[in-house]
C-alpha atoms as a PDB file:
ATOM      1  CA  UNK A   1       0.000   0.000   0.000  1.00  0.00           C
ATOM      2  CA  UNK A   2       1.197   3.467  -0.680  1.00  0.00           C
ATOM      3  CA  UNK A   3       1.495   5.748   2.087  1.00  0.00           C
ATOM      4  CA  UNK A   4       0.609   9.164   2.296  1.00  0.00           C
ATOM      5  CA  UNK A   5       2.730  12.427   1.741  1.00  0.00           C
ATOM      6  CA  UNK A   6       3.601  14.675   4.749  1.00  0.00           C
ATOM      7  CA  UNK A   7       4.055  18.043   3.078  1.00  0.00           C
ATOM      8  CA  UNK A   8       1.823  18.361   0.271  1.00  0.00           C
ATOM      9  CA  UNK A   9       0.702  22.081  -0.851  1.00  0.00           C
ATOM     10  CA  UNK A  10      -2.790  20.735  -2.238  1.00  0.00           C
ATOM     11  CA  UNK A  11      -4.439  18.424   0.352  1.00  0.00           C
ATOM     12  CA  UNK A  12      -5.904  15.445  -2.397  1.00  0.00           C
ATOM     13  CA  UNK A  13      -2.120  15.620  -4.567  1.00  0.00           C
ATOM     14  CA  UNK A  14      -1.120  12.772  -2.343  1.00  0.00           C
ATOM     15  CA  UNK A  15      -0.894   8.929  -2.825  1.00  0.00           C
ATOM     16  CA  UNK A  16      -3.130   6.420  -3.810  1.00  0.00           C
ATOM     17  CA  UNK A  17      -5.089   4.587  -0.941  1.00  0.00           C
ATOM     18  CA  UNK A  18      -7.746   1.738  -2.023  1.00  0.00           C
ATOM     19  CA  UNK A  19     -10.102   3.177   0.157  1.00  0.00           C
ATOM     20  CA  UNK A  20     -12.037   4.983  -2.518  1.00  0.00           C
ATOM     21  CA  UNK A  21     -12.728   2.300  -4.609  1.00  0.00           C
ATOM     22  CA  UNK A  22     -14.793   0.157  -2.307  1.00  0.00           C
ATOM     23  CA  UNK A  23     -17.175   3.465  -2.469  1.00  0.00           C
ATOM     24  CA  UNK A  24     -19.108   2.615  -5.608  1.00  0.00           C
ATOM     25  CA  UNK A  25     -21.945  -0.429  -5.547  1.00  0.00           C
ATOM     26  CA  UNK A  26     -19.821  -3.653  -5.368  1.00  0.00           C
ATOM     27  CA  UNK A  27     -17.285  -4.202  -8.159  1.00  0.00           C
ATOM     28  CA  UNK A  28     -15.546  -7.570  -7.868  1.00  0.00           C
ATOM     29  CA  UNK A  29     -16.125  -8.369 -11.621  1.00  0.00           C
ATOM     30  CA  UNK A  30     -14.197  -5.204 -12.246  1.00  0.00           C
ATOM     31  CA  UNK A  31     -11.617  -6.114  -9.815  1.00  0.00           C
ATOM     32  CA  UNK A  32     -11.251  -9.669 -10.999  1.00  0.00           C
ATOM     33  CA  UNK A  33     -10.601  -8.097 -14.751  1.00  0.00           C
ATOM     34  CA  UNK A  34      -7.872  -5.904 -13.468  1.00  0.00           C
ATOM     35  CA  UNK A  35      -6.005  -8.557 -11.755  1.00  0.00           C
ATOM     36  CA  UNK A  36      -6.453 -11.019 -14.990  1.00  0.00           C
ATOM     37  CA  UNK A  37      -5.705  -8.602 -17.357  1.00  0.00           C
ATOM     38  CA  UNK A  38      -2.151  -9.534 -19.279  1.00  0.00           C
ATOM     39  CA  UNK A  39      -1.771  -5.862 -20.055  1.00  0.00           C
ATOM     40  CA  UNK A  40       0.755  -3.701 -18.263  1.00  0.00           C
ATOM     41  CA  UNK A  41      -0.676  -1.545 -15.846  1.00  0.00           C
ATOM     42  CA  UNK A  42       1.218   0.601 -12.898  1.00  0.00           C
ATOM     43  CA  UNK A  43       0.644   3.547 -10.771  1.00  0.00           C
ATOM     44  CA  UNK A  44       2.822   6.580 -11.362  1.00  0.00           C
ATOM     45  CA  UNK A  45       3.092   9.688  -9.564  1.00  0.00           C
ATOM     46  CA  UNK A  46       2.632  12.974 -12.123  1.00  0.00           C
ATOM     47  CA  UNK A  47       4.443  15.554 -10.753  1.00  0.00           C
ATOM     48  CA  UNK A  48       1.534  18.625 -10.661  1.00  0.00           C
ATOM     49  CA  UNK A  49       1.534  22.339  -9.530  1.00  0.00           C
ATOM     50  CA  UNK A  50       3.714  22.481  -6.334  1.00  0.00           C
ATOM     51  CA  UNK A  51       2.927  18.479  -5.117  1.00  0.00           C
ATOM     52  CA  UNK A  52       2.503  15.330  -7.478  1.00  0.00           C
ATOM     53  CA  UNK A  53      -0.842  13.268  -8.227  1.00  0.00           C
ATOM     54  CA  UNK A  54      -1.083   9.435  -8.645  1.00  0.00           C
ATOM     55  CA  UNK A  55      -2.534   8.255 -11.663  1.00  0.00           C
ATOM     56  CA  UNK A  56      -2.845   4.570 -13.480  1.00  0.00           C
ATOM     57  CA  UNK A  57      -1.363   3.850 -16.382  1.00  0.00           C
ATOM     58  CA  UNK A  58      -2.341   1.280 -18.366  1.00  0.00           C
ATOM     59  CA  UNK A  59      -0.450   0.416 -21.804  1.00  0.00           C
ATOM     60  CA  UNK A  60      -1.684  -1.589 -25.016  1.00  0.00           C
ATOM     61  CA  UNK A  61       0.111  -4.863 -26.343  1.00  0.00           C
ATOM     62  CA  UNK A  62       0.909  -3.213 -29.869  1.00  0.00           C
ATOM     63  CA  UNK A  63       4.422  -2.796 -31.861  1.00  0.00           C
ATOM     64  CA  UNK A  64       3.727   1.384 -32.413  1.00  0.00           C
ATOM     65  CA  UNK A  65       3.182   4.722 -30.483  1.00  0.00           C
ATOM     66  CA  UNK A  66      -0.644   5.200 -29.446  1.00  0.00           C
ATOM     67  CA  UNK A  67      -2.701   7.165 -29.014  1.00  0.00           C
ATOM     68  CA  UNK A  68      -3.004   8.574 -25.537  1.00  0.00           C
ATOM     69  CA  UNK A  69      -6.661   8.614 -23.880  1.00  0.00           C
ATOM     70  CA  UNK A  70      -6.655  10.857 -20.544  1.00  0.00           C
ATOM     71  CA  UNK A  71      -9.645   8.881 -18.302  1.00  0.00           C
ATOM     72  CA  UNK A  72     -11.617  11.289 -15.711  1.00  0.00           C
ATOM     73  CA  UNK A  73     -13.033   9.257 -12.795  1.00  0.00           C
ATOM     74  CA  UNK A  74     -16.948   9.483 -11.400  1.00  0.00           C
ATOM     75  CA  UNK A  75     -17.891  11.222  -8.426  1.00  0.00           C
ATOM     76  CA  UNK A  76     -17.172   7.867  -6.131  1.00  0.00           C
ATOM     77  CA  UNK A  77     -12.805   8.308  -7.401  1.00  0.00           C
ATOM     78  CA  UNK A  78     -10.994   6.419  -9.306  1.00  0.00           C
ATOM     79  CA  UNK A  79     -12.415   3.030  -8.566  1.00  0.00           C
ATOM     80  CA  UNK A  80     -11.995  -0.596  -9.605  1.00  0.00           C
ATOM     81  CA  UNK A  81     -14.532   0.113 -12.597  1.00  0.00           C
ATOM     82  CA  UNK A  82     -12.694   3.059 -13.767  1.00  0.00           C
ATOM     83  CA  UNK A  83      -9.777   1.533 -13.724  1.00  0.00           C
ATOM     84  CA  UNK A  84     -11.466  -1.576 -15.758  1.00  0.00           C
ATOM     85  CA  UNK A  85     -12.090   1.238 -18.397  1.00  0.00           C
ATOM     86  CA  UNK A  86      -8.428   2.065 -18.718  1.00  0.00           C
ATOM     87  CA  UNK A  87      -7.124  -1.639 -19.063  1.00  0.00           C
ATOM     88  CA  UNK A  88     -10.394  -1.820 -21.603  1.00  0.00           C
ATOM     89  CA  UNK A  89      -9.212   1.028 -23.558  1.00  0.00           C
ATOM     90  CA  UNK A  90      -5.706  -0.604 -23.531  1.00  0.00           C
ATOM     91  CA  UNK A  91      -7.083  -3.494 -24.740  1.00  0.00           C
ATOM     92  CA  UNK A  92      -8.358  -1.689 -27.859  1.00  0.00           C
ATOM     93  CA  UNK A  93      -4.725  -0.673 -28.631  1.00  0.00           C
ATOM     94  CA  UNK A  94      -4.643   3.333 -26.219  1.00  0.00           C
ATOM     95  CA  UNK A  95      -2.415   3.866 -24.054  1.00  0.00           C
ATOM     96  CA  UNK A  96      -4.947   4.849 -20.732  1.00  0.00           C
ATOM     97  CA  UNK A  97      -4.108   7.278 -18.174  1.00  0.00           C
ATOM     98  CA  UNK A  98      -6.314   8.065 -14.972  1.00  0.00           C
ATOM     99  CA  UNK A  99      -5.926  10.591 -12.395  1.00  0.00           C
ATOM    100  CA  UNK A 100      -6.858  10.015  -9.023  1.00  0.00           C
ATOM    101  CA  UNK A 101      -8.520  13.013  -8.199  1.00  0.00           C
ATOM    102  CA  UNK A 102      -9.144  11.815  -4.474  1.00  0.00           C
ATOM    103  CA  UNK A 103      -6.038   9.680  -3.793  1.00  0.00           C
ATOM    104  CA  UNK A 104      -4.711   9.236  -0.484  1.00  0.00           C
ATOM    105  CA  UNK A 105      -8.250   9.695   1.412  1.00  0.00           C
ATOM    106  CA  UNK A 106     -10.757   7.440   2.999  1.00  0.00           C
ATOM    107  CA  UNK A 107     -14.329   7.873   3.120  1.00  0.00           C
ATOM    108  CA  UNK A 108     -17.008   5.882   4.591  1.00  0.00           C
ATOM    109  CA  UNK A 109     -19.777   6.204   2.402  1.00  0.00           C
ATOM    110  CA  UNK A 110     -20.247   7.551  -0.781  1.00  0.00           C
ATOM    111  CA  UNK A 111     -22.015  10.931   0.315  1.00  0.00           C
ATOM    112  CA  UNK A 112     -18.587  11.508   1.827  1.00  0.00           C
ATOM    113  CA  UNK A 113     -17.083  11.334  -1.116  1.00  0.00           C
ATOM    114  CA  UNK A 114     -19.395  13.653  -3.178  1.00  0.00           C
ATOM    115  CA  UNK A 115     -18.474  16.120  -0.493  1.00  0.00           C
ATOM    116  CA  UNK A 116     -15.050  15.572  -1.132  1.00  0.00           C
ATOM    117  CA  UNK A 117     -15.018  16.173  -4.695  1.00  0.00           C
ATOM    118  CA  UNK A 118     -17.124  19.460  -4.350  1.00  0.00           C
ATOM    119  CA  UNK A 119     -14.385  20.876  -2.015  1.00  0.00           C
ATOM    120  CA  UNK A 120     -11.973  20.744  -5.511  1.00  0.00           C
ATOM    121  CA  UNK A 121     -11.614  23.936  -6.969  1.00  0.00           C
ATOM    122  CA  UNK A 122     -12.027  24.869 -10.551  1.00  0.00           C
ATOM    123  CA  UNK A 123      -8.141  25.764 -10.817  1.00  0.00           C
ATOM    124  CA  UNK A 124      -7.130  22.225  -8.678  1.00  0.00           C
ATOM    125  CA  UNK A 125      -8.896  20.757 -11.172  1.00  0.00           C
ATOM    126  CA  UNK A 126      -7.398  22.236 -14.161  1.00  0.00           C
ATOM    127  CA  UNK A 127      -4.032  21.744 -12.854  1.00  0.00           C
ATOM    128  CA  UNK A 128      -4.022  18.177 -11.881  1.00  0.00           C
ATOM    129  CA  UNK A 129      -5.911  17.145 -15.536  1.00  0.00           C
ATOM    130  CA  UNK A 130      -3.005  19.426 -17.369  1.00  0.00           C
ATOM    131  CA  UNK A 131      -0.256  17.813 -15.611  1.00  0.00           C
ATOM    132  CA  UNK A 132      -1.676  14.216 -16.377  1.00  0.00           C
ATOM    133  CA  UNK A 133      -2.521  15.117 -20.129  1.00  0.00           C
ATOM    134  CA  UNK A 134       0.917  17.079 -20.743  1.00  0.00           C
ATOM    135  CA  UNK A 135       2.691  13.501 -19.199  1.00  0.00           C
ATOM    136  CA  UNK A 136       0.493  11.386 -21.337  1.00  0.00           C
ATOM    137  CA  UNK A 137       1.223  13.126 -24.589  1.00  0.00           C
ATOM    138  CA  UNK A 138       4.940  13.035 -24.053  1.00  0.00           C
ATOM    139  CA  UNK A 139       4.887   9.208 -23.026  1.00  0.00           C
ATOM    140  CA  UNK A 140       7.553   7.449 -24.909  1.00  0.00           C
ATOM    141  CA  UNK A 141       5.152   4.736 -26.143  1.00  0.00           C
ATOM    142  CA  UNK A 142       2.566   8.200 -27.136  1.00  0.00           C
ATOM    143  CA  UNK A 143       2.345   8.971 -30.787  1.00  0.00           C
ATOM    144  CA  UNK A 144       1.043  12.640 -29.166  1.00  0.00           C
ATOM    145  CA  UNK A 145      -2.495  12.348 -30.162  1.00  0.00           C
ATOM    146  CA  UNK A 146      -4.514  12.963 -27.080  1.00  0.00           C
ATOM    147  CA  UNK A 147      -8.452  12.195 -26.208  1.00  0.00           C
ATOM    148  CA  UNK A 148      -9.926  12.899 -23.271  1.00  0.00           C
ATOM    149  CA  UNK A 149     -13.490  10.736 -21.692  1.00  0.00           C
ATOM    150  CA  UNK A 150     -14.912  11.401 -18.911  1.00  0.00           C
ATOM    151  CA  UNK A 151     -17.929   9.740 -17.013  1.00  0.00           C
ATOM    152  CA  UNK A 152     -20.750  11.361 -14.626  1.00  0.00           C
ATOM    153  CA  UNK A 153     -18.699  14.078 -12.934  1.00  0.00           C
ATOM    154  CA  UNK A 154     -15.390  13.287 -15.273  1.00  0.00           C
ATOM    155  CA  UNK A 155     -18.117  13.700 -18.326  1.00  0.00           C
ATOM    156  CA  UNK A 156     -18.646  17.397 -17.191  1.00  0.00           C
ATOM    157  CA  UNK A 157     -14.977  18.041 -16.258  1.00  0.00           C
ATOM    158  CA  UNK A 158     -14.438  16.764 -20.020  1.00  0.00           C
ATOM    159  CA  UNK A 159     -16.700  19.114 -21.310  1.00  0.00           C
ATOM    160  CA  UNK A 160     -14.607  21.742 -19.071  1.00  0.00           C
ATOM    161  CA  UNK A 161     -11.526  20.670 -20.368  1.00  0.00           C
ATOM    162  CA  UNK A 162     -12.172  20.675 -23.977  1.00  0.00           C
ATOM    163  CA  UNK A 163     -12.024  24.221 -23.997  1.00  0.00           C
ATOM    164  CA  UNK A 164      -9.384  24.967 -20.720  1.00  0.00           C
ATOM    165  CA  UNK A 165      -6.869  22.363 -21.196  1.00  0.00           C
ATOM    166  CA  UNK A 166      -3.929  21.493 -23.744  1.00  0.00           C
ATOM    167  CA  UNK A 167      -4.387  20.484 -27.697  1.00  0.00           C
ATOM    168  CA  UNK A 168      -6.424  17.833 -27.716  1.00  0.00           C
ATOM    169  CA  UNK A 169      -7.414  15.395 -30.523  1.00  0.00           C
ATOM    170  CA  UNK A 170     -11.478  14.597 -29.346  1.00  0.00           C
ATOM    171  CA  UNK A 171     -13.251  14.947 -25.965  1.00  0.00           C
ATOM    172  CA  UNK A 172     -15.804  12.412 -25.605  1.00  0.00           C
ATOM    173  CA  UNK A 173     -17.579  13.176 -22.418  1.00  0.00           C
ATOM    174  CA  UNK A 174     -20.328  10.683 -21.133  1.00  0.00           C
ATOM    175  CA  UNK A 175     -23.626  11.807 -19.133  1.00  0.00           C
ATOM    176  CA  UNK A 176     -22.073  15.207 -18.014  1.00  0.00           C
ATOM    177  CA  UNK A 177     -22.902  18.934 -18.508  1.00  0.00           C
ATOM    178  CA  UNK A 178     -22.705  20.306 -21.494  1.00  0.00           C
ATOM    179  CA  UNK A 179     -21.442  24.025 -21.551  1.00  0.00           C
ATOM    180  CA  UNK A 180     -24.484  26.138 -20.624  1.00  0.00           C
ATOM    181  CA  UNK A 181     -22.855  29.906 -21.861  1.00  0.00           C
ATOM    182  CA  UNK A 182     -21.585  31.433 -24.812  1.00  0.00           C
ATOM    183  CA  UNK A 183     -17.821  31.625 -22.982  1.00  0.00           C
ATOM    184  CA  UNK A 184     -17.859  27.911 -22.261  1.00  0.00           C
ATOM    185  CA  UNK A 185     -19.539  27.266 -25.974  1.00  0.00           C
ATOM    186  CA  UNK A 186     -16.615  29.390 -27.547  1.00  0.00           C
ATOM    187  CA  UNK A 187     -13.737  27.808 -25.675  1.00  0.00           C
ATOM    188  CA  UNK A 188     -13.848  24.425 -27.314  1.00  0.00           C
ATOM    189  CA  UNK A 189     -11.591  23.553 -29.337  1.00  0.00           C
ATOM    190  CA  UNK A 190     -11.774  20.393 -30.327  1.00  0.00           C
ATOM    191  CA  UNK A 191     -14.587  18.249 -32.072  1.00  0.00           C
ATOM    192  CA  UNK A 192     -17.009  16.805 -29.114  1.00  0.00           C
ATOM    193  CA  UNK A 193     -18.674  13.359 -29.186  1.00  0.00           C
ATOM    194  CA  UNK A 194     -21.404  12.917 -25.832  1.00  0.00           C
ATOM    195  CA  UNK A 195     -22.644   9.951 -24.689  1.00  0.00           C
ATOM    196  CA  UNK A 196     -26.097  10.069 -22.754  1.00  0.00           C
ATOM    197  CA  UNK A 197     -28.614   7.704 -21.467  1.00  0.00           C
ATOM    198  CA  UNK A 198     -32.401   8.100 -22.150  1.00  0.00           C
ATOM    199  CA  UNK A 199     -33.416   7.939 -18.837  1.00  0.00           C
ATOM    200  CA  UNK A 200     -31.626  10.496 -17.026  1.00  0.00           C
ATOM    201  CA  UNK A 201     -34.153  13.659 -17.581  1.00  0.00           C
ATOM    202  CA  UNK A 202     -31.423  15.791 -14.835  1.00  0.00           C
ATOM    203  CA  UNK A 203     -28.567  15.992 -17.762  1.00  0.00           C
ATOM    204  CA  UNK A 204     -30.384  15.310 -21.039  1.00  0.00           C
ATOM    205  CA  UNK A 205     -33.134  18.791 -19.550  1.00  0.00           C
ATOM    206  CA  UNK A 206     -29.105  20.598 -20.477  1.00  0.00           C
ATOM    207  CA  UNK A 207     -28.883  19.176 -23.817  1.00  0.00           C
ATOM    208  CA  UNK A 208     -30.622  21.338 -26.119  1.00  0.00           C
ATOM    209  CA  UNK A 209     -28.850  24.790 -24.941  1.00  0.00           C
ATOM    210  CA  UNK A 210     -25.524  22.759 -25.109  1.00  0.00           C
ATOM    211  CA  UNK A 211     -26.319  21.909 -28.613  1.00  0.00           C
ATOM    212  CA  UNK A 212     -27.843  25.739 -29.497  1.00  0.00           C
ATOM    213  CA  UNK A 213     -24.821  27.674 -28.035  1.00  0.00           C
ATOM    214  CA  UNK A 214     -22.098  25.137 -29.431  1.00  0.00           C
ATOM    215  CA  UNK A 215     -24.291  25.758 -33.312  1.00  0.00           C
ATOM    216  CA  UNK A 216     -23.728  29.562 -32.592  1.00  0.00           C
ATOM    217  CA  UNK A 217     -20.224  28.842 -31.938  1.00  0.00           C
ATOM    218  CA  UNK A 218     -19.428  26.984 -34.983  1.00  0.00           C
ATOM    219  CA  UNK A 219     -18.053  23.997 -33.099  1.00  0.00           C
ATOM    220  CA  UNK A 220     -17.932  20.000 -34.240  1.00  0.00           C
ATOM    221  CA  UNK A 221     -20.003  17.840 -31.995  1.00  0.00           C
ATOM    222  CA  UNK A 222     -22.469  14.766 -31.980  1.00  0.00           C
ATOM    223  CA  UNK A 223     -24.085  13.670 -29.011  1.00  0.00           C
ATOM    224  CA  UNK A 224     -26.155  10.582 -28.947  1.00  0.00           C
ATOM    225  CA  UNK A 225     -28.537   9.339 -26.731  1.00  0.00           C
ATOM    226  CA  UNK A 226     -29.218   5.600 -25.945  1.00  0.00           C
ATOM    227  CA  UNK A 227     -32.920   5.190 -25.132  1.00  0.00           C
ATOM    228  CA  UNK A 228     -34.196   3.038 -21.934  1.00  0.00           C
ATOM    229  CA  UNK A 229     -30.401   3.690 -20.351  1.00  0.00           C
ATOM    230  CA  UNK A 230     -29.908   5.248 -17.286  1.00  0.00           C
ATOM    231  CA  UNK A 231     -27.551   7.476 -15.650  1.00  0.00           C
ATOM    232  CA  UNK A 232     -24.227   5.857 -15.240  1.00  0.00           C
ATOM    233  CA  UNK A 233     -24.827   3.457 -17.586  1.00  0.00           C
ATOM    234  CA  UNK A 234     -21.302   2.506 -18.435  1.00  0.00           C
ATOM    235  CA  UNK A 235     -20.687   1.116 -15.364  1.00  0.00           C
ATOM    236  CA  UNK A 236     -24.175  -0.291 -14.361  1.00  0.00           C
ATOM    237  CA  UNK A 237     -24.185  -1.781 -18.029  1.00  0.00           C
ATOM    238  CA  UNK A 238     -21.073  -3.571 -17.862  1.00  0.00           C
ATOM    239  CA  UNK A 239     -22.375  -5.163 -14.263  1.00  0.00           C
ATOM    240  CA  UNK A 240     -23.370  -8.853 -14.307  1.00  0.00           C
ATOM    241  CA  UNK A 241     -26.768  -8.090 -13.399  1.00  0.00           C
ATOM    242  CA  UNK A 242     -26.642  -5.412 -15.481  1.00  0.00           C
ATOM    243  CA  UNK A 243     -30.834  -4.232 -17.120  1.00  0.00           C
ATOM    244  CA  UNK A 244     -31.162  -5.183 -20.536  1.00  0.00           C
ATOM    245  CA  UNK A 245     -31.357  -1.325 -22.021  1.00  0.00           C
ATOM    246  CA  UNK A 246     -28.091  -0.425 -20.483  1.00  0.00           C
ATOM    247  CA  UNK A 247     -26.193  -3.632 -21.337  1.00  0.00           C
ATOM    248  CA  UNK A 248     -27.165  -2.793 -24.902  1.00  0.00           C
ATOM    249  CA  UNK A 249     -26.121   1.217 -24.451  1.00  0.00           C
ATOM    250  CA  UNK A 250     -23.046   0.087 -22.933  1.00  0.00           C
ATOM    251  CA  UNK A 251     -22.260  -2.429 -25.907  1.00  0.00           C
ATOM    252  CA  UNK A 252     -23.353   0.194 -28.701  1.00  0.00           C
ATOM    253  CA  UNK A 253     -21.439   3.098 -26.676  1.00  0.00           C
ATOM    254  CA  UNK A 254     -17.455   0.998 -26.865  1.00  0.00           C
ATOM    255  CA  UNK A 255     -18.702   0.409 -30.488  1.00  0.00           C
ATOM    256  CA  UNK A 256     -18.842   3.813 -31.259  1.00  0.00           C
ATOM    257  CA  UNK A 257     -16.369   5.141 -28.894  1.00  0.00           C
ATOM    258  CA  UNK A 258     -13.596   2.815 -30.537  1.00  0.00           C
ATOM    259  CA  UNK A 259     -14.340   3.748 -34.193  1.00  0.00           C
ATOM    260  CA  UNK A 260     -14.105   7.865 -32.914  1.00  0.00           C
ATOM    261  CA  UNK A 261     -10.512   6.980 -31.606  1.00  0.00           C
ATOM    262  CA  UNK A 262      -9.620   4.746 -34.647  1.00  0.00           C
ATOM    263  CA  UNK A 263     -10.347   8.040 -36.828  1.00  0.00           C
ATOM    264  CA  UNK A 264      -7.854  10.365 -34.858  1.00  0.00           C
END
């Protein structure tokens, strides 16, 4: 287990604990892929503003440079599912990186965590998902392309960093909040590809200003919306006892997502 830092400027740039990924609903079928997988994976610390942030690295089994795919976390932290993405996205031939954005805490229950997150600032934020994306481009096994995804709370921070952070290739943010003002509309600047479930009336009631103010902006985007899924249906989908309309959002959503990053 990694311990935690002692002088740290920014209280959450500290290690990774596995604390936080016991959070989400129970995830042994995405724990039991991690530890099978025959892909290298490894925890690395990034060094960010004045401290350093863990993230997990995952890398493909291929013979060139890859593309680089920065993964933002849910709410709950970087759990065992989230991690499952990255070793899934390595599988399809990406090299995966994921920053912890509430390593080195515990938390007893998942409101705690919530809380948690909320206490990041805007600029934390920005700093720690620079750092990460800057070390993921310049990976020796990185070709330099760059995607970022993001899911729930990670799909809004995508949105967010599609117009605040480095050159980046495609943001494909799922079930999170599209911009809502001209400013946020005008910073993108890269082509946006959304991912929402039918049944999740709170983010989908955003959808049509997000898709007026990015027209008026002259910006590339195509969000899609998978009918009978739910909120957080990446991760419920891909469950055992997953329902059958996210199992089949969660199928047709890698589908798609692999032929966007096939096309950078």
């Amino acid at each position: 287990m990694h311990s935690t830092r002692s002088k740290i400027p920014l209280l959450w740039f500290v290690l990774v604990t596995p604390f936080v990924a016991s959070l989400a609903p129970a995830q042994d079928w995405a724990k039991a892929r991690l530890e099978n997988s025959p892909r290298h994976g490894e925890w690395v610390k990034v060094p960010s503003g004045d401290g350093e942030i863990d993230c997990f690295v995952v890398y493909p089994e291929v013979s060139e440079k890859a593309t680089s795919v920065l993964v933002i976390h849910e709410i709950f932290g970087l759990t065992d599912w989230a991690r499952g993405v990255c070793d899934q996205l390595a599988e399809a031939g990406y090299v995966a990186v994921a920053p912890d954005m509430l390593s080195g805490q515990s938390f007893t229950g998942v409101d705690a965590a919530r809380k948690a997150i909320s206490k990041l600032t805007p600029e934390q934020i920005a700093t720690a998902l620079k750092s990460t994306a800057n070390y993921a481009k310049a990976l020796p096994a990185s070709n330099g392309n760059l995607a970022v995804i993001g899911f729930c709370w990670g799909g809004t921070q995508a949105f967010r960093f599609a117009g605040d952070g480095p050159r980046l290739d495609v943001a494909l943010p799922f079930y999170g909040n599209p911009p809502q003002t001209e400013s946020e509309a005008a910073a993108i600047s890269c082509p946006l590809y959304g991912f929402f479930g039918g049944n999740d009336a709170r983010i989908n009631a955003m959808l049509p200003k997000g898709e007026e103010l990015l027209t008026a902006a002259g910006k590339t985007y195509n969000f899609k919306t998978y009918p009978g899924a739910g909120h957080g249906y990446m991760r419920a989908g891909e469950a055992p006892d997953a329902s059958p309309e996210n199992k089949k959002a969660w199928e047709a959503s890698w589908e798609r997502l692999k032929k966007i990053l096939a096309g950078i």
